[in-house]
PDB file of N, CA and C in Angstrom:
ATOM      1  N   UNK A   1       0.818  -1.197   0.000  1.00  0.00           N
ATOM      2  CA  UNK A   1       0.000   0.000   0.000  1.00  0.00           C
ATOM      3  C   UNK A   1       0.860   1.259   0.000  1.00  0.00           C
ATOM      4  N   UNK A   2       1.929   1.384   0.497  1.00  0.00           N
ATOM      5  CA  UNK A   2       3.163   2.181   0.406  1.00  0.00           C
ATOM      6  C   UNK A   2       3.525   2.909  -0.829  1.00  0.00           C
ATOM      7  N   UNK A   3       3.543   2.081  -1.436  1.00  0.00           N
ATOM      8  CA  UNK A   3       3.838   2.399  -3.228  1.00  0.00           C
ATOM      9  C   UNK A   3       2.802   2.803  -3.849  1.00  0.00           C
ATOM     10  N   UNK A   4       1.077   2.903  -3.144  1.00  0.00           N
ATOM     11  CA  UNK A   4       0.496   3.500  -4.091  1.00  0.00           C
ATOM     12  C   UNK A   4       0.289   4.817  -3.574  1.00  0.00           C
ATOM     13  N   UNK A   5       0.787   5.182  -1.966  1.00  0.00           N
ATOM     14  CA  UNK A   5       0.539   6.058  -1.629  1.00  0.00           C
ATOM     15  C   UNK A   5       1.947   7.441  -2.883  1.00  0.00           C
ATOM     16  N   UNK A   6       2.707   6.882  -2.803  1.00  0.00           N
ATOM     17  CA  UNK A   6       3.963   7.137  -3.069  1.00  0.00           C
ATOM     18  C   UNK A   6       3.242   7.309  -4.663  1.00  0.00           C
ATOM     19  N   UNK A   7       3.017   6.626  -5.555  1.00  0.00           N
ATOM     20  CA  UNK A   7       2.231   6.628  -6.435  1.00  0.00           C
ATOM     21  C   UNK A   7       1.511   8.158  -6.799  1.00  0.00           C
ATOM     22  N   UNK A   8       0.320   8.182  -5.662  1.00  0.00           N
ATOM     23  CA  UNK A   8      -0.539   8.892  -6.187  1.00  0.00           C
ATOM     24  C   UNK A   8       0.359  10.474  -5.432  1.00  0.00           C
ATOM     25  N   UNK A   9       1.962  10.237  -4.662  1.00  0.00           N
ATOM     26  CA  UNK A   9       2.172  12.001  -4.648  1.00  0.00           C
ATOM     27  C   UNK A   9       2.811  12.021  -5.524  1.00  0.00           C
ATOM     28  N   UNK A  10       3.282  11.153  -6.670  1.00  0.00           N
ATOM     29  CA  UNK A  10       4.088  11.166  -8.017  1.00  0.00           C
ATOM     30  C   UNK A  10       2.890  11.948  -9.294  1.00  0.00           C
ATOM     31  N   UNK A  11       1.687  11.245  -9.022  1.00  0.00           N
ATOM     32  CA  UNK A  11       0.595  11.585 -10.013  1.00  0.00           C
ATOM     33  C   UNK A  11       0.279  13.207  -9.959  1.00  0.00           C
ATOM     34  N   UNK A  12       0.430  13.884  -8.679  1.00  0.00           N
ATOM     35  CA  UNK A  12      -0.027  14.747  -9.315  1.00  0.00           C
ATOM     36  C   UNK A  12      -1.603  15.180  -9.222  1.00  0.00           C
ATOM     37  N   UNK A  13      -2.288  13.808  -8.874  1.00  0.00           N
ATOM     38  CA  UNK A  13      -3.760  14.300  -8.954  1.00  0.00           C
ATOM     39  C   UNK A  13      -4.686  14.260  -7.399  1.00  0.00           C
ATOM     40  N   UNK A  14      -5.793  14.847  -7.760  1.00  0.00           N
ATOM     41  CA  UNK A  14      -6.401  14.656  -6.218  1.00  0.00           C
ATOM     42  C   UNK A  14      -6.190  13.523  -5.745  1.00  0.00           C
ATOM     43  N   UNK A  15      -6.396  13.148  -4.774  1.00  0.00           N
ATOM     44  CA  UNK A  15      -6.307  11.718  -3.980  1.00  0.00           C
ATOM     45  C   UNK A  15      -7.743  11.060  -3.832  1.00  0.00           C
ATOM     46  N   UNK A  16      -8.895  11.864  -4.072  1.00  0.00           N
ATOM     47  CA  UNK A  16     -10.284  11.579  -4.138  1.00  0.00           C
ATOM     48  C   UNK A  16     -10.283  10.684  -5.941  1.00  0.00           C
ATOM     49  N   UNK A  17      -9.384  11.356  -7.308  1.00  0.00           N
ATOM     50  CA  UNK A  17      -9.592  10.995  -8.344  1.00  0.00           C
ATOM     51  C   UNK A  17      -8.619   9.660  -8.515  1.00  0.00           C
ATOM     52  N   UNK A  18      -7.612   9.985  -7.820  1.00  0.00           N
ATOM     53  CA  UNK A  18      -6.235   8.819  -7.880  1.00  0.00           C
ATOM     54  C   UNK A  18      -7.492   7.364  -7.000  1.00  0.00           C
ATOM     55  N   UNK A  19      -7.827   7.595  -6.087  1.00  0.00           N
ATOM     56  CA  UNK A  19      -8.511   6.235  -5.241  1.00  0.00           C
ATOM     57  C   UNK A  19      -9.526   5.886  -5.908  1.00  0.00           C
ATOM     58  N   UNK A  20     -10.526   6.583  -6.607  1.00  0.00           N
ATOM     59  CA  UNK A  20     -11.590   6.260  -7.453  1.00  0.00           C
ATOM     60  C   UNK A  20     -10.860   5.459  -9.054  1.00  0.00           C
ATOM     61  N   UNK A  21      -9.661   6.018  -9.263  1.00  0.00           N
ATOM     62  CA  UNK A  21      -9.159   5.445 -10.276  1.00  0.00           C
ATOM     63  C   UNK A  21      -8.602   3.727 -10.377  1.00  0.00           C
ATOM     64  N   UNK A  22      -7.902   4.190  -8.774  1.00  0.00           N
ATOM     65  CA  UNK A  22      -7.569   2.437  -8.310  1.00  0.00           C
ATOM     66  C   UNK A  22      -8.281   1.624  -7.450  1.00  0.00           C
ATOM     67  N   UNK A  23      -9.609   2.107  -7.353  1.00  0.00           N
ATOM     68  CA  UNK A  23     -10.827   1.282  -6.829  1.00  0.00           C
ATOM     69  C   UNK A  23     -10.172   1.457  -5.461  1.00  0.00           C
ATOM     70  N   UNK A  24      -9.961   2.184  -5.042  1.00  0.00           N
ATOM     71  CA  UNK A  24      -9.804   1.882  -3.221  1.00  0.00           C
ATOM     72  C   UNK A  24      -9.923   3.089  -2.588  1.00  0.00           C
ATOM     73  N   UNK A  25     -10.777   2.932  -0.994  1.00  0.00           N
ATOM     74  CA  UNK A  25     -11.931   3.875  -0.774  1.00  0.00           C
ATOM     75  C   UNK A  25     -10.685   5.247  -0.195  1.00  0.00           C
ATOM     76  N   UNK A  26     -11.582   6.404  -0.099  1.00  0.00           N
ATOM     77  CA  UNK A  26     -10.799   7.604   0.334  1.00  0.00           C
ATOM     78  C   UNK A  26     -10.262   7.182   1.838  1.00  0.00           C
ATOM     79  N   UNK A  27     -11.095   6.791   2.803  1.00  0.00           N
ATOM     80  CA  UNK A  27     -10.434   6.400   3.849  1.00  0.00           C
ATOM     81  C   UNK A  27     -10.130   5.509   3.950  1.00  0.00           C
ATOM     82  N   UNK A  28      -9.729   4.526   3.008  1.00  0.00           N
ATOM     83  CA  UNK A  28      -8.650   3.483   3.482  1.00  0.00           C
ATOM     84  C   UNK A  28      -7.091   3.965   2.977  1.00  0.00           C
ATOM     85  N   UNK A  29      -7.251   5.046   2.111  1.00  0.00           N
ATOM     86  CA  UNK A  29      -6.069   5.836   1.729  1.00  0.00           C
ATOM     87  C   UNK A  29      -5.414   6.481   2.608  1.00  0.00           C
ATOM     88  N   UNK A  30      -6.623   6.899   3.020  1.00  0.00           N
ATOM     89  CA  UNK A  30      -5.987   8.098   4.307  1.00  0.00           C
ATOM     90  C   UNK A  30      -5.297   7.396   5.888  1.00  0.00           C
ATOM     91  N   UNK A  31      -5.838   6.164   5.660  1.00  0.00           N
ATOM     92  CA  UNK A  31      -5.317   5.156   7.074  1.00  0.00           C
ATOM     93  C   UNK A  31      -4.131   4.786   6.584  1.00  0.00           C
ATOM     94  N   UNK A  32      -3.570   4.680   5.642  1.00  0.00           N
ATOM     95  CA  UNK A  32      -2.419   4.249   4.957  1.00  0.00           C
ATOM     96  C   UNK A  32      -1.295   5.452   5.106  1.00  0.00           C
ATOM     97  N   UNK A  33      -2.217   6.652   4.691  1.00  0.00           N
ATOM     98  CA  UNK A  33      -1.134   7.416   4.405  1.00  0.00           C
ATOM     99  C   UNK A  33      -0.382   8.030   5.719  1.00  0.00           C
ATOM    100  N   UNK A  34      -1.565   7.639   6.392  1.00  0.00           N
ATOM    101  CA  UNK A  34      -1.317   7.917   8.256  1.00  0.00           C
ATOM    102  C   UNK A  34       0.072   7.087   8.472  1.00  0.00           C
ATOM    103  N   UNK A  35      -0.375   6.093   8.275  1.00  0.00           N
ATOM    104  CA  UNK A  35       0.910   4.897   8.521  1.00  0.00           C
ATOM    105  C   UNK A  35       1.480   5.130   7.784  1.00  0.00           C
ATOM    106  N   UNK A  36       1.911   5.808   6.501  1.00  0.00           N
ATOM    107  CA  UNK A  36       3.466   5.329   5.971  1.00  0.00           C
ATOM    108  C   UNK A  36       4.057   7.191   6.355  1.00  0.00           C
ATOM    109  N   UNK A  37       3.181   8.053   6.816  1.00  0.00           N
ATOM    110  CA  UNK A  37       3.783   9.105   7.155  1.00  0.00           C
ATOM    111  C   UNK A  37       4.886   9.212   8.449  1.00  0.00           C
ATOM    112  N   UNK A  38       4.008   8.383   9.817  1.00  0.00           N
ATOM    113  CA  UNK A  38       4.280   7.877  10.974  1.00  0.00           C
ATOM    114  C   UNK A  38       5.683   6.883  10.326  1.00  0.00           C
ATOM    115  N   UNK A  39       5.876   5.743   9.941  1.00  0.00           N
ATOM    116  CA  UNK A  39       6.674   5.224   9.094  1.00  0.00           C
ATOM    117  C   UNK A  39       7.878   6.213   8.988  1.00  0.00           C
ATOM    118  N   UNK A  40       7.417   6.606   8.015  1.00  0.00           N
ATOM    119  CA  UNK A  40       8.592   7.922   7.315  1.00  0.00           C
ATOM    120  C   UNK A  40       9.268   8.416   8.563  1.00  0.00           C
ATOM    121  N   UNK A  41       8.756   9.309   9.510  1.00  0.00           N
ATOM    122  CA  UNK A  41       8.910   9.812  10.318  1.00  0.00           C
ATOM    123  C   UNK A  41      10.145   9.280  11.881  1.00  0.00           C
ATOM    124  N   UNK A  42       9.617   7.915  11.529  1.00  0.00           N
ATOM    125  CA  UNK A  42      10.453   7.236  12.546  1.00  0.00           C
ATOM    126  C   UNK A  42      11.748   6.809  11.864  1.00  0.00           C
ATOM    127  N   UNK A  43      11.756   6.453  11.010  1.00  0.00           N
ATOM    128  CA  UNK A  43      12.544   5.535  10.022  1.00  0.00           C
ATOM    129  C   UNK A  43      13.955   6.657   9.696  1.00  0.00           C
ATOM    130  N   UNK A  44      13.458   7.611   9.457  1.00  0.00           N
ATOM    131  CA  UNK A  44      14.262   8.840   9.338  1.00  0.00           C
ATOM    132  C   UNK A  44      15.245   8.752  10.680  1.00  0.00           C
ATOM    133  N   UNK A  45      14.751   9.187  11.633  1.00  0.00           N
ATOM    134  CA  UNK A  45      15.714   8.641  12.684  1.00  0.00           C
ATOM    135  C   UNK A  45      16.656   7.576  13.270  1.00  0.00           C
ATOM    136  N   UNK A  46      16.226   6.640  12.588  1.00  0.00           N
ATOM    137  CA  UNK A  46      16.587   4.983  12.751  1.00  0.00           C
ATOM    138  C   UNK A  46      17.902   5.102  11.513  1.00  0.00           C
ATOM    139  N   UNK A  47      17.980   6.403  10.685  1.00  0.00           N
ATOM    140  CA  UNK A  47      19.436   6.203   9.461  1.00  0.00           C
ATOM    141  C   UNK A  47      20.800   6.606   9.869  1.00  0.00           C
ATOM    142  N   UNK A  48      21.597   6.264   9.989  1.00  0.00           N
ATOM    143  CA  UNK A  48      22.889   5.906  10.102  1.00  0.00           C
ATOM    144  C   UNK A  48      23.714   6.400   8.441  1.00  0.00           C
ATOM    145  N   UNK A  49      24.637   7.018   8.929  1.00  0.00           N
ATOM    146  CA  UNK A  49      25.576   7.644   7.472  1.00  0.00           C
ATOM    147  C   UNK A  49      26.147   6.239   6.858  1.00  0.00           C
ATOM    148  N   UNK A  50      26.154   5.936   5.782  1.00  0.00           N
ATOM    149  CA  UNK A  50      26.718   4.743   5.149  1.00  0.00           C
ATOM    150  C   UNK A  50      28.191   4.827   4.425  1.00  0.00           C
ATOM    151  N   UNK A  51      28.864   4.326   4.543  1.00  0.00           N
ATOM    152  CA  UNK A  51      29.903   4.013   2.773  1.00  0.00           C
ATOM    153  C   UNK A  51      29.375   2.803   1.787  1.00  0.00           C
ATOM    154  N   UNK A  52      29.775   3.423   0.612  1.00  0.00           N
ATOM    155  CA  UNK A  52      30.054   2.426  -0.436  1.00  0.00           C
ATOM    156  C   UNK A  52      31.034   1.936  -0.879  1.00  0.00           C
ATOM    157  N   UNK A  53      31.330   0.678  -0.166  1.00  0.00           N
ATOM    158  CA  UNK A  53      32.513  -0.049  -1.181  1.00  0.00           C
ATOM    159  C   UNK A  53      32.520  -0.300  -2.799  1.00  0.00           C
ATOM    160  N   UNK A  54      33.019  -0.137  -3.455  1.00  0.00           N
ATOM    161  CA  UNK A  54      32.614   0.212  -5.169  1.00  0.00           C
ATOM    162  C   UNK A  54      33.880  -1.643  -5.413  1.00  0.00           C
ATOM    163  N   UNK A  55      33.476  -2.435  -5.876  1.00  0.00           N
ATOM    164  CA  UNK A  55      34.305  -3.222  -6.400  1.00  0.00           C
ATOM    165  C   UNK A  55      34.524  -3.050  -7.624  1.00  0.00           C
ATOM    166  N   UNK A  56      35.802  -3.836  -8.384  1.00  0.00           N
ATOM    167  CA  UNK A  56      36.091  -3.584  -9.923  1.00  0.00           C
ATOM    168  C   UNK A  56      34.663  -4.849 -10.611  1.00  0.00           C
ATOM    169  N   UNK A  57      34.567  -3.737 -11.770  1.00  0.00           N
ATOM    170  CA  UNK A  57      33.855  -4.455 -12.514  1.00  0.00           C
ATOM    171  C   UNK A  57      32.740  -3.984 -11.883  1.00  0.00           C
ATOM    172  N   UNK A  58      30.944  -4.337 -12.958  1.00  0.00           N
ATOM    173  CA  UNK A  58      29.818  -3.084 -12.499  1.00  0.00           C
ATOM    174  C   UNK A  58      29.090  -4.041 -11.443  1.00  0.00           C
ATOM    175  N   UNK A  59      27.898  -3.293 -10.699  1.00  0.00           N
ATOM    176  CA  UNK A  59      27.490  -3.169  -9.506  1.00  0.00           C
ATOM    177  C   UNK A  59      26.202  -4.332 -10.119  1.00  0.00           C
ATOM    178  N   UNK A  60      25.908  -5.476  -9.353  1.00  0.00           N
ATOM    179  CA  UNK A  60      24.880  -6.308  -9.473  1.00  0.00           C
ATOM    180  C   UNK A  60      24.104  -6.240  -8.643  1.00  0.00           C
ATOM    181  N   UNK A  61      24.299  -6.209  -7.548  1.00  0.00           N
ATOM    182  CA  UNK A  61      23.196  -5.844  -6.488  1.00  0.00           C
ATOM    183  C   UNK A  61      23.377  -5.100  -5.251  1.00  0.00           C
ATOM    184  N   UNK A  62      22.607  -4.609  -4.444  1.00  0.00           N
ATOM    185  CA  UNK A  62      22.841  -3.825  -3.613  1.00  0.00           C
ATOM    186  C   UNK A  62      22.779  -4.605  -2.471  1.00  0.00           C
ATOM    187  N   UNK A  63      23.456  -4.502  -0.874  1.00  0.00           N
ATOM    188  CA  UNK A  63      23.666  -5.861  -0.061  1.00  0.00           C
ATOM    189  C   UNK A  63      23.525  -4.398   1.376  1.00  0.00           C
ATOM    190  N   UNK A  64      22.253  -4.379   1.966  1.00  0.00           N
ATOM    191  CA  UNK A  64      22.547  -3.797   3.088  1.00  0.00           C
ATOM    192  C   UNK A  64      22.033  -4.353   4.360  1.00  0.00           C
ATOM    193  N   UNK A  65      22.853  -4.401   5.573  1.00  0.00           N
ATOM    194  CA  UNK A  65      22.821  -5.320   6.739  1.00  0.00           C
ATOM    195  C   UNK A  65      22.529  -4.277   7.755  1.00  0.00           C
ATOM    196  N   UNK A  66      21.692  -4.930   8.445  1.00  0.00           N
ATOM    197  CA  UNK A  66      20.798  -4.366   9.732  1.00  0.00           C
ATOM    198  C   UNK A  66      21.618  -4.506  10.586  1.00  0.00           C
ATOM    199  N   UNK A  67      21.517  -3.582  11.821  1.00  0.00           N
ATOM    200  CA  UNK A  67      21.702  -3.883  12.957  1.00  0.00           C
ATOM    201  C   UNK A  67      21.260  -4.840  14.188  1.00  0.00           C
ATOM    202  N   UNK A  68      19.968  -5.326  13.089  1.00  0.00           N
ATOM    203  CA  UNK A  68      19.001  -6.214  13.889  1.00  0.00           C
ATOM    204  C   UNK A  68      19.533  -7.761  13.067  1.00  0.00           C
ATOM    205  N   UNK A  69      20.443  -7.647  12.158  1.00  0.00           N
ATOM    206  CA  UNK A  69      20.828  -9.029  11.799  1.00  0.00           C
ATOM    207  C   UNK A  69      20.327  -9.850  10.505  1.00  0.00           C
ATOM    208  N   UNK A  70      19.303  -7.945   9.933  1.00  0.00           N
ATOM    209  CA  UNK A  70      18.875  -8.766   8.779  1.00  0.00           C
ATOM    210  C   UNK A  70      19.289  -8.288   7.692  1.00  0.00           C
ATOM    211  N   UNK A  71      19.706  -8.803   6.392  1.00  0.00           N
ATOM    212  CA  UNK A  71      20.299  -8.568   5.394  1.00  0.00           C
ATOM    213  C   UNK A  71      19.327  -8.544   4.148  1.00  0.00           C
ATOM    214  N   UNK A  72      19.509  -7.429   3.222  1.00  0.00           N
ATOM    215  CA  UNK A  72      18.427  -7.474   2.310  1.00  0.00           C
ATOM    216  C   UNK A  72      19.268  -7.022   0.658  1.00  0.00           C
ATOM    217  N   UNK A  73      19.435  -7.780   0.249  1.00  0.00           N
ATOM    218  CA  UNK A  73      20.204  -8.114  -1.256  1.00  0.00           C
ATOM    219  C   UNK A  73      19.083  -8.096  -2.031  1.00  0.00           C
ATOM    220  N   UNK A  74      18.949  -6.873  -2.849  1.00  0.00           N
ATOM    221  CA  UNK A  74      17.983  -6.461  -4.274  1.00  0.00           C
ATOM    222  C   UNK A  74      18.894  -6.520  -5.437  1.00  0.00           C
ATOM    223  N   UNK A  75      18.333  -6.316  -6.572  1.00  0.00           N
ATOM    224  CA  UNK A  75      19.042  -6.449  -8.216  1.00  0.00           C
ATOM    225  C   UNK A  75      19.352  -4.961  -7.547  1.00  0.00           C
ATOM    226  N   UNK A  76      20.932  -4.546  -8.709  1.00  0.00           N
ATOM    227  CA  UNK A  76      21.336  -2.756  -8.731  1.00  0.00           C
ATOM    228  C   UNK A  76      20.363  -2.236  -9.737  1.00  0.00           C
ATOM    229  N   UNK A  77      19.373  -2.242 -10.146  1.00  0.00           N
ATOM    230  CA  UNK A  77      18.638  -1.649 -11.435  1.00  0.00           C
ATOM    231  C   UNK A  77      17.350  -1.283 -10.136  1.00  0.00           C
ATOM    232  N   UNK A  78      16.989  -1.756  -8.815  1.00  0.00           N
ATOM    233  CA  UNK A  78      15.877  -1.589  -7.640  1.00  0.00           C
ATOM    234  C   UNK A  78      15.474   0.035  -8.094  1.00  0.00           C
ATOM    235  N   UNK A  79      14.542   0.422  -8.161  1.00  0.00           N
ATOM    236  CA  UNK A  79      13.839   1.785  -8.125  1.00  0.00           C
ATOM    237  C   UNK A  79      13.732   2.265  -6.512  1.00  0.00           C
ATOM    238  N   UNK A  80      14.262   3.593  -6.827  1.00  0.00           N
ATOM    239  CA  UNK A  80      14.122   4.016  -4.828  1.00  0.00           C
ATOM    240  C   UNK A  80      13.006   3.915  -4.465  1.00  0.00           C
ATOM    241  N   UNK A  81      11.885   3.990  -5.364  1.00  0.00           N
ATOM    242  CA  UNK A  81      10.529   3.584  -4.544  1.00  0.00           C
ATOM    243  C   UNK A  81      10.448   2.079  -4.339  1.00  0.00           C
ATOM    244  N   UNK A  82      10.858   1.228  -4.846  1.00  0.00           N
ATOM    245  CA  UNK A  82      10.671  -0.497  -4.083  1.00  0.00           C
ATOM    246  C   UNK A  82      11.707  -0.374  -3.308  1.00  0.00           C
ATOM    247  N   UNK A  83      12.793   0.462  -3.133  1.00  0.00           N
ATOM    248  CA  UNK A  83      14.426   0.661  -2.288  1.00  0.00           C
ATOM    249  C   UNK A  83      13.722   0.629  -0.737  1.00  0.00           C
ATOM    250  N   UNK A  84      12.607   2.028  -1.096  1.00  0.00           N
ATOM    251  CA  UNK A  84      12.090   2.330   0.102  1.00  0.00           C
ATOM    252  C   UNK A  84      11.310   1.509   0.759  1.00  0.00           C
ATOM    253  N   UNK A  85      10.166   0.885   0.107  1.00  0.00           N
ATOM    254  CA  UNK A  85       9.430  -0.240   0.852  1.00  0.00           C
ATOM    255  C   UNK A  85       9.882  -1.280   1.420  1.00  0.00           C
ATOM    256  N   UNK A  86      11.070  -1.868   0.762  1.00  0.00           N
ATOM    257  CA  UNK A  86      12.031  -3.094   1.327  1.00  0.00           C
ATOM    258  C   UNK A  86      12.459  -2.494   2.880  1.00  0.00           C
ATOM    259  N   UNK A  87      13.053  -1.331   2.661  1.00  0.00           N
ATOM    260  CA  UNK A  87      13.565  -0.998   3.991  1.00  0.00           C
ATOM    261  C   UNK A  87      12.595  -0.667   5.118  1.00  0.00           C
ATOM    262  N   UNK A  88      11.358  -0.089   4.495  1.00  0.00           N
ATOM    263  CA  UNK A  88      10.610  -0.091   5.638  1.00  0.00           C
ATOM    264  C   UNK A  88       9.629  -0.904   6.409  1.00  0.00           C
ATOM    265  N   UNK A  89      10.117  -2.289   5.558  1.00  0.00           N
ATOM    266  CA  UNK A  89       9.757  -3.706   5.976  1.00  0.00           C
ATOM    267  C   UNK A  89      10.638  -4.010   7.084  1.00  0.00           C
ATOM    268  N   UNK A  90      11.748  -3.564   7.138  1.00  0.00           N
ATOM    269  CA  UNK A  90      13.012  -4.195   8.510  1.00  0.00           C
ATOM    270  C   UNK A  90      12.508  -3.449   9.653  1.00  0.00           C
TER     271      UNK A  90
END
């Protein structure tokens, strides 16, 4: 549900025409958007400055490890919007 919220602030359009478009009701949008705002909000705090090790030869996937022990390896071609939902699954 993340991605359509993310979706419809890419579109551009009301959020009354975007939910009527993807069949799903105004307030179940708005309970969503509650949660991935709250989400956002915490998650932001929970980031840590990173490096990139760059190896020779090109980049196949991206490999980032939790502090909680969990590791999440996507293809390097991942769109920051599925980047983002993966992470805010941990």
């Amino acid at each position: 549900m993340y991605l359509l919220i993310e979706e419809c602030y890419a579109s551009g359009k009301t959020k009354k025409n975007f939910c009527e478009e993807k069949g799903i009701s105004l307030h179940k949008f708005y309970y969503w958007r509650r949660k991935y705002k709250t989400n956002q909000n915490s998650s932001e705090k929970r980031f840590i400055p990173v490096s990139i090790r760059q190896q020779a030869g090109s980049v196949r996937e991206i490999k980032m490890h939790f502090p909680n022990g969990v590791m999440l390896e996507l293809p390097a071609g991942t769109s920051l919007v599925q980047l983002r939902a993966m992470i805010s699954l941990v």
